[in-house]
Protein backbone atom coordinates (compact mmCIF):
# COMPACT_ATOMS: atom_id res chain seq x y z
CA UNK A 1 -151.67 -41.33 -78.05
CA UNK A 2 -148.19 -39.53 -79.02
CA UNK A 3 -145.39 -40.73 -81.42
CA UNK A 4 -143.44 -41.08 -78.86
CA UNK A 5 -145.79 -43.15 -76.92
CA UNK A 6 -146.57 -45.43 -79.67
CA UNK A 7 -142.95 -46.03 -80.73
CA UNK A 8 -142.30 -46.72 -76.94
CA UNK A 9 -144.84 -49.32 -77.00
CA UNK A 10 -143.90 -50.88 -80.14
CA UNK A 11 -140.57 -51.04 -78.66
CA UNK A 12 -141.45 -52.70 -75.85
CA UNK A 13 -143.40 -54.71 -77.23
CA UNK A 14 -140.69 -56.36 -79.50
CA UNK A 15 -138.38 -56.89 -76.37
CA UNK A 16 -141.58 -58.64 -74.72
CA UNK A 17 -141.83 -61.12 -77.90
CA UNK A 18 -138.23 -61.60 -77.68
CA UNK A 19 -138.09 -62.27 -74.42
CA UNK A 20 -141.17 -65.04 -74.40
CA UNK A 21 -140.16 -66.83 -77.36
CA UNK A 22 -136.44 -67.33 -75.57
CA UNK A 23 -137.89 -68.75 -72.68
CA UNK A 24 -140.37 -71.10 -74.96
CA UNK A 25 -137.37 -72.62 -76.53
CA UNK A 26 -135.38 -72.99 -73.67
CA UNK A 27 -135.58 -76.71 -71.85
CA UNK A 28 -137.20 -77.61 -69.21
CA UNK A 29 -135.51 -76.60 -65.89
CA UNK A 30 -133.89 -73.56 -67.50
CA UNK A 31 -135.27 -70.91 -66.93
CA UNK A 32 -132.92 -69.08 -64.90
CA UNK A 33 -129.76 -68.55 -65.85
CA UNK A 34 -126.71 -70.31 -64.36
CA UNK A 35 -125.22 -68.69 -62.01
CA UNK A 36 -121.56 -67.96 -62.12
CA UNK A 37 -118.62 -69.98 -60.25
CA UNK A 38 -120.36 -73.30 -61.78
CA UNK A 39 -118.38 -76.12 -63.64
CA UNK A 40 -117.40 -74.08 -66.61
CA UNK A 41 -113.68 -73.01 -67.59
CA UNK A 42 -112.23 -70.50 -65.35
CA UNK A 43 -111.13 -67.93 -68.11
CA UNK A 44 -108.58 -64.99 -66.40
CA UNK A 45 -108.09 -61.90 -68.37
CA UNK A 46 -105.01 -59.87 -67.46
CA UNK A 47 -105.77 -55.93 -67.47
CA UNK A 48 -102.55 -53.73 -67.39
CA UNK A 49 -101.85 -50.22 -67.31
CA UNK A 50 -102.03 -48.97 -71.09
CA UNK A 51 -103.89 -52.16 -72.65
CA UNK A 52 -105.95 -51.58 -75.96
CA UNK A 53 -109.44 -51.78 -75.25
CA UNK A 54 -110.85 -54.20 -77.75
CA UNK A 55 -108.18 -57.03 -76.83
CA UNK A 56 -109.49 -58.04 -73.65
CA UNK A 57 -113.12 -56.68 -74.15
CA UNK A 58 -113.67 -58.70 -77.70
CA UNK A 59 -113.08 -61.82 -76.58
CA UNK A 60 -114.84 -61.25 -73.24
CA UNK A 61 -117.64 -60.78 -75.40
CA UNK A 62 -117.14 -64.06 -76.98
CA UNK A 63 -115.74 -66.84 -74.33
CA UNK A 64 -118.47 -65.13 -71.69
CA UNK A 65 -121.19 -67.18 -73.87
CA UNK A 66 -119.38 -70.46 -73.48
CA UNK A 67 -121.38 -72.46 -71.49
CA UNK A 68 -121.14 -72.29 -67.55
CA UNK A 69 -118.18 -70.14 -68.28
CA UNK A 70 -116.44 -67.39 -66.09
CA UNK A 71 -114.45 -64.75 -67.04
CA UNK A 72 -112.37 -62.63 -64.98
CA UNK A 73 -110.52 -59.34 -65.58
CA UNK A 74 -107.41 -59.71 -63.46
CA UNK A 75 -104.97 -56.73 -63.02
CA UNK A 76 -102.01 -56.44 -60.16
CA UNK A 77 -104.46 -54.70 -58.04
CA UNK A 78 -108.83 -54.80 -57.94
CA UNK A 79 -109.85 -51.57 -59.11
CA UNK A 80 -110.28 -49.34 -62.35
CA UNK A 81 -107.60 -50.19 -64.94
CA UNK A 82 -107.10 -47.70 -67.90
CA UNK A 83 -106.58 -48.15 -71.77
CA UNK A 84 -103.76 -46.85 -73.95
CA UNK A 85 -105.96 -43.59 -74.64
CA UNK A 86 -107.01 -42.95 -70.54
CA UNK A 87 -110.42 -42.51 -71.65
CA UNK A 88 -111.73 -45.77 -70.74
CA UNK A 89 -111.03 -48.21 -67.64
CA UNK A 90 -112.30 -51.46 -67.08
CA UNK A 91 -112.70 -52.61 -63.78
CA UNK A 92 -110.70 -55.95 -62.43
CA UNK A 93 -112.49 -57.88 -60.36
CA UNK A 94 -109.57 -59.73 -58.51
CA UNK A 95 -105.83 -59.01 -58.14
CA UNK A 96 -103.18 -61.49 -59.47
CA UNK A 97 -102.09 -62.44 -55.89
CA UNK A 98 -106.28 -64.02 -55.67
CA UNK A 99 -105.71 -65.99 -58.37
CA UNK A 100 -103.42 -69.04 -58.42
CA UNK A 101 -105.11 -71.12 -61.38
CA UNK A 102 -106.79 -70.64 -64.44
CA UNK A 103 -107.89 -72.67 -67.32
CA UNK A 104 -107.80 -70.11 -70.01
CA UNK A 105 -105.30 -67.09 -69.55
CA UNK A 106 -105.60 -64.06 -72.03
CA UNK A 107 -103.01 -61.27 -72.22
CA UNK A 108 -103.94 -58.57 -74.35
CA UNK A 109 -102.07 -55.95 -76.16
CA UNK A 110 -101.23 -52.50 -75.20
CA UNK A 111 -99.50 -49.26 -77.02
CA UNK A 112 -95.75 -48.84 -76.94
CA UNK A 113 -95.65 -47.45 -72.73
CA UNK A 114 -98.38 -50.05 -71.82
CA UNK A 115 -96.50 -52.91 -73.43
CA UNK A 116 -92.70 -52.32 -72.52
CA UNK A 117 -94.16 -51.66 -68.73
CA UNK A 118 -95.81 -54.92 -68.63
CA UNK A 119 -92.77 -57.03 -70.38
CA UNK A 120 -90.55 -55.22 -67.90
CA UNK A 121 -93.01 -56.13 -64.75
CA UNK A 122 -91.58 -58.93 -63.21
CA UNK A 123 -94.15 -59.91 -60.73
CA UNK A 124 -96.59 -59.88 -63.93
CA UNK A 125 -94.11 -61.92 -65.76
CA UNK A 126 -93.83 -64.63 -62.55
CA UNK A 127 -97.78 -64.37 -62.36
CA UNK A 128 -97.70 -65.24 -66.26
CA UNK A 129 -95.44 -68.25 -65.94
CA UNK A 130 -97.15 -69.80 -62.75
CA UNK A 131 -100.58 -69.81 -64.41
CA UNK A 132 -99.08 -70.94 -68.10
CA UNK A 133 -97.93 -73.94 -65.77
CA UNK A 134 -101.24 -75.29 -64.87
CA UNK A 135 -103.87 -73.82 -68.08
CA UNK A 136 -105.23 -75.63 -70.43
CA UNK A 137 -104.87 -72.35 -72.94
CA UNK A 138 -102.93 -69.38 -72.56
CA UNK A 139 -103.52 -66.41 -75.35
CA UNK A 140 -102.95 -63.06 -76.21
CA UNK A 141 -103.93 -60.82 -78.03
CA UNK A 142 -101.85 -57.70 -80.55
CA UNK A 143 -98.58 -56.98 -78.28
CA UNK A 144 -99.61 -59.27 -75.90
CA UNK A 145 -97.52 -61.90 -77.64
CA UNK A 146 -94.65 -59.40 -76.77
CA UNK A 147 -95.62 -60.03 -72.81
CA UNK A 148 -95.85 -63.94 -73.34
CA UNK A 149 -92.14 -63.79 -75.18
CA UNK A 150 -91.23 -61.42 -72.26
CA UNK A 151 -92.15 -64.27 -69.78
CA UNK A 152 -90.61 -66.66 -71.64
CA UNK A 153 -93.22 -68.27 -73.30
CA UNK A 154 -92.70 -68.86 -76.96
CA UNK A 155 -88.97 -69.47 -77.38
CA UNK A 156 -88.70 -71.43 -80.34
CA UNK A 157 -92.49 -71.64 -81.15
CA UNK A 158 -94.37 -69.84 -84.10
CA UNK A 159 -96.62 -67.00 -83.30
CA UNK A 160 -98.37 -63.55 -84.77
CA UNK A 161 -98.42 -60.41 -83.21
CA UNK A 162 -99.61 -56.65 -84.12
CA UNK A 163 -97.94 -56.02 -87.71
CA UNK A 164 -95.81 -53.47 -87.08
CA UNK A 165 -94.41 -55.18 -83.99
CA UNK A 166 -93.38 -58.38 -86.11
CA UNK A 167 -89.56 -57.95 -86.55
CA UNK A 168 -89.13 -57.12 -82.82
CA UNK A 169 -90.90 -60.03 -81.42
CA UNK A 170 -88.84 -61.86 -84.38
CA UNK A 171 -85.15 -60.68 -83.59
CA UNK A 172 -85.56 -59.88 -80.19
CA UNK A 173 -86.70 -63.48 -78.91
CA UNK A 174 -86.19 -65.53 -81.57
CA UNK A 175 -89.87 -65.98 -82.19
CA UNK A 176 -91.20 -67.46 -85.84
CA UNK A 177 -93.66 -64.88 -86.77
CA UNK A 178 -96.38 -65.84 -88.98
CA UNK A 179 -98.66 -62.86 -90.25
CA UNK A 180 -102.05 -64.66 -89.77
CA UNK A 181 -105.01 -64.14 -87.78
CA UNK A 182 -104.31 -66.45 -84.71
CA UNK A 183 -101.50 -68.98 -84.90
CA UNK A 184 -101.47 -72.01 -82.12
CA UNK A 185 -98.65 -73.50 -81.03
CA UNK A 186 -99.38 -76.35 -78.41
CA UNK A 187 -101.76 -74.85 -75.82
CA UNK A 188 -100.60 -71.03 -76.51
CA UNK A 189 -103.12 -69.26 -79.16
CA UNK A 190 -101.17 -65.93 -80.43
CA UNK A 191 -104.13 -63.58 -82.24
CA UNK A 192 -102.77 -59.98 -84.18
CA UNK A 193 -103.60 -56.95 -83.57
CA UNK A 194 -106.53 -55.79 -81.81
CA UNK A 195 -109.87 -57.13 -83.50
CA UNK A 196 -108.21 -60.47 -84.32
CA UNK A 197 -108.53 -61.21 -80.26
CA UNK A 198 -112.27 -61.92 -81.95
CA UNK A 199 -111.61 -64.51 -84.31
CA UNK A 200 -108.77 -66.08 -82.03
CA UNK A 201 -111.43 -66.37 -78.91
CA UNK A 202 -114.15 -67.53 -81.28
CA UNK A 203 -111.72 -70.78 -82.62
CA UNK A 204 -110.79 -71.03 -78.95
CA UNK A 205 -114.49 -71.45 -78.21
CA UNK A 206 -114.72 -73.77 -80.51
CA UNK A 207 -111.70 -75.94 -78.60
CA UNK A 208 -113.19 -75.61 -75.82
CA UNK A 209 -116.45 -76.90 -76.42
CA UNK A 210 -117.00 -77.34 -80.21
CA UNK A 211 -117.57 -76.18 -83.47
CA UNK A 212 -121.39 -75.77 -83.12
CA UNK A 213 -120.88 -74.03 -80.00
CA UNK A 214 -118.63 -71.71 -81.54
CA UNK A 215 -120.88 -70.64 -84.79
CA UNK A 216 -123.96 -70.37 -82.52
CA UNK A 217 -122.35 -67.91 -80.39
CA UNK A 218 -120.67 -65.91 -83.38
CA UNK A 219 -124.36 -65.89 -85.10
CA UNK A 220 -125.37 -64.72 -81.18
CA UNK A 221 -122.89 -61.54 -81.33
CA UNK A 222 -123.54 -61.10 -85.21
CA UNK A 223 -119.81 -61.49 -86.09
CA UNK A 224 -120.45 -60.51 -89.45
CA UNK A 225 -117.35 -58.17 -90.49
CA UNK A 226 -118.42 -56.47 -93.73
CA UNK A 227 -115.83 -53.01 -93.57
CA UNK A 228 -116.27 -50.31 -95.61
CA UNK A 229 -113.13 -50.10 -96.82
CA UNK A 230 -110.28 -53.41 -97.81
CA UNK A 231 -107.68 -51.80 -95.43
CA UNK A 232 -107.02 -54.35 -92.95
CA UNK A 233 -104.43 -56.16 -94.11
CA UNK A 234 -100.62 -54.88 -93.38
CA UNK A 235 -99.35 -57.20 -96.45
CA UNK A 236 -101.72 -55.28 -99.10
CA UNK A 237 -100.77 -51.29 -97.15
CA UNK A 238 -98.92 -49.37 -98.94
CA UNK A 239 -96.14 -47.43 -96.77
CA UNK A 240 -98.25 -44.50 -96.46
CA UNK A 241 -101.16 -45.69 -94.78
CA UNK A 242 -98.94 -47.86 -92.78
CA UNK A 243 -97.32 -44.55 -91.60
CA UNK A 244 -100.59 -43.12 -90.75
CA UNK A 245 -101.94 -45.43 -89.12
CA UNK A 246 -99.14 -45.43 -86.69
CA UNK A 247 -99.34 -41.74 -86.66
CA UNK A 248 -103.53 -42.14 -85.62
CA UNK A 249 -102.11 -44.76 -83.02
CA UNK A 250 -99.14 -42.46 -81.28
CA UNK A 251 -101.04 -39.36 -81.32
CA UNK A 252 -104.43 -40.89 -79.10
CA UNK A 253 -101.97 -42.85 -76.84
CA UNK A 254 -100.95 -40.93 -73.14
């Protein structure tokens, strides 16, 4: 037998093991999974020409394990929708004109042509406020706070938003920014920039159904963050890096 064969096996083999001891701890009765369009929350994601790919996909990743949950990418029209960079699209399954409720909206973030296009879209902005009227939660993600105010939104409430987009969500709609992670105010869940859509969709989760709920499903995805280097954190960047990293951002935006 070859290395290659063995290791195959092996391989195999541990997905096999996996595999039976999931179904031995599962109940009785389920051992299929539940199919989707069941008595879940009906979470909408809005996808929009220019959108930054971790804000909608990170806490897809997330609410998607809520039980009996279903998650939609919504965009204007079905059909391929492309990031910030054009090198990735994600595909929406239905167009805003299908959808006329939701329980949990999400509106991620975008670069500087992907966000001023969607805050200037007014049948996005109308689709924003109809289903706002009727969730239970509506969120964003980085920028998408931006869209929200755009819509009308968060007059007078507290929210966060990417870092460097802070004093424009601030003086331009009178918006009380608060540099944290996610901020809630009422049913509207504001998370920063990009990777915070994670932790904001993971506390969500845990609104939605509970706090158990929520840590088993972090432990599932192995939110762990360890990053190599303490650079995260807009408060504790110096100017320089701050500059750079908008520099990184501009030049792999189209």
């Amino acid at each position: 037998m070859t290395h290659s064969t063995t290791r195959r096996n092996v391989l195999r083999g541990t997905v096999a093991t996996a595999a039976l001891a999931a179904t031995a701890a599962a109940p009785a009765g389920a051992a299929h999974a539940v199919p989707r369009g069941g008595a879940g929350p009906n979470i909408g994601i809005l996808l929009y020409d220019g959108y930054s790919l971790l804000d909608p996909t990170g806490p897809a990743e997330v609410l998607s394990r809520l039980p009996d949950a279903n998650v939609t990418m919504i965009a204007e029209k079905r059909g391929a929708v492309r990031t910030d960079t054009a090198d990735v699209a994600v595909v929406a399954e239905r167009s805003i004109a299908e959808v006329d409720r939701l329980d949990v909206l999400l509106v991620p973030g975008a670069g500087n042509r992907g966000t001023v296009a969607a805050m200037n879209n007014q049948a996005l902005l109308r689709w924003i406020r109809h289903i706002h009227r009727h969730s239970r939660w509506t969120t964003s993600v980085c920028t998408g706070s931006i869209v929200l105010a755009a819509a009308g939104l968060l007059e007078g409430r507290q929210a966060t938003t990417y870092w460097a987009s802070a004093e424009y969500l601030r003086s331009t709609f009178g918006v009380t920014y608060l540099p944290q992670r996610y901020v809630r105010s009422g049913k509207i869940i504001t998370a920063a920039g990009v990777s915070a859509g994670v932790d904001m969709a993971l506390y969500l989760a845990s609104l939605i159904a509970d706090d158990d709920t929520a840590k088993a499903i972090q432990l599932a995805v192995e939110y762990d963050p360890q990053p190599p280097f303490d650079a995260g954190n807009a408060a504790d960047a110096s100017p320089q890096l701050k500059e750079r990293a908008l520099q990184l951002l501009a030049a792999s935006q189209v």
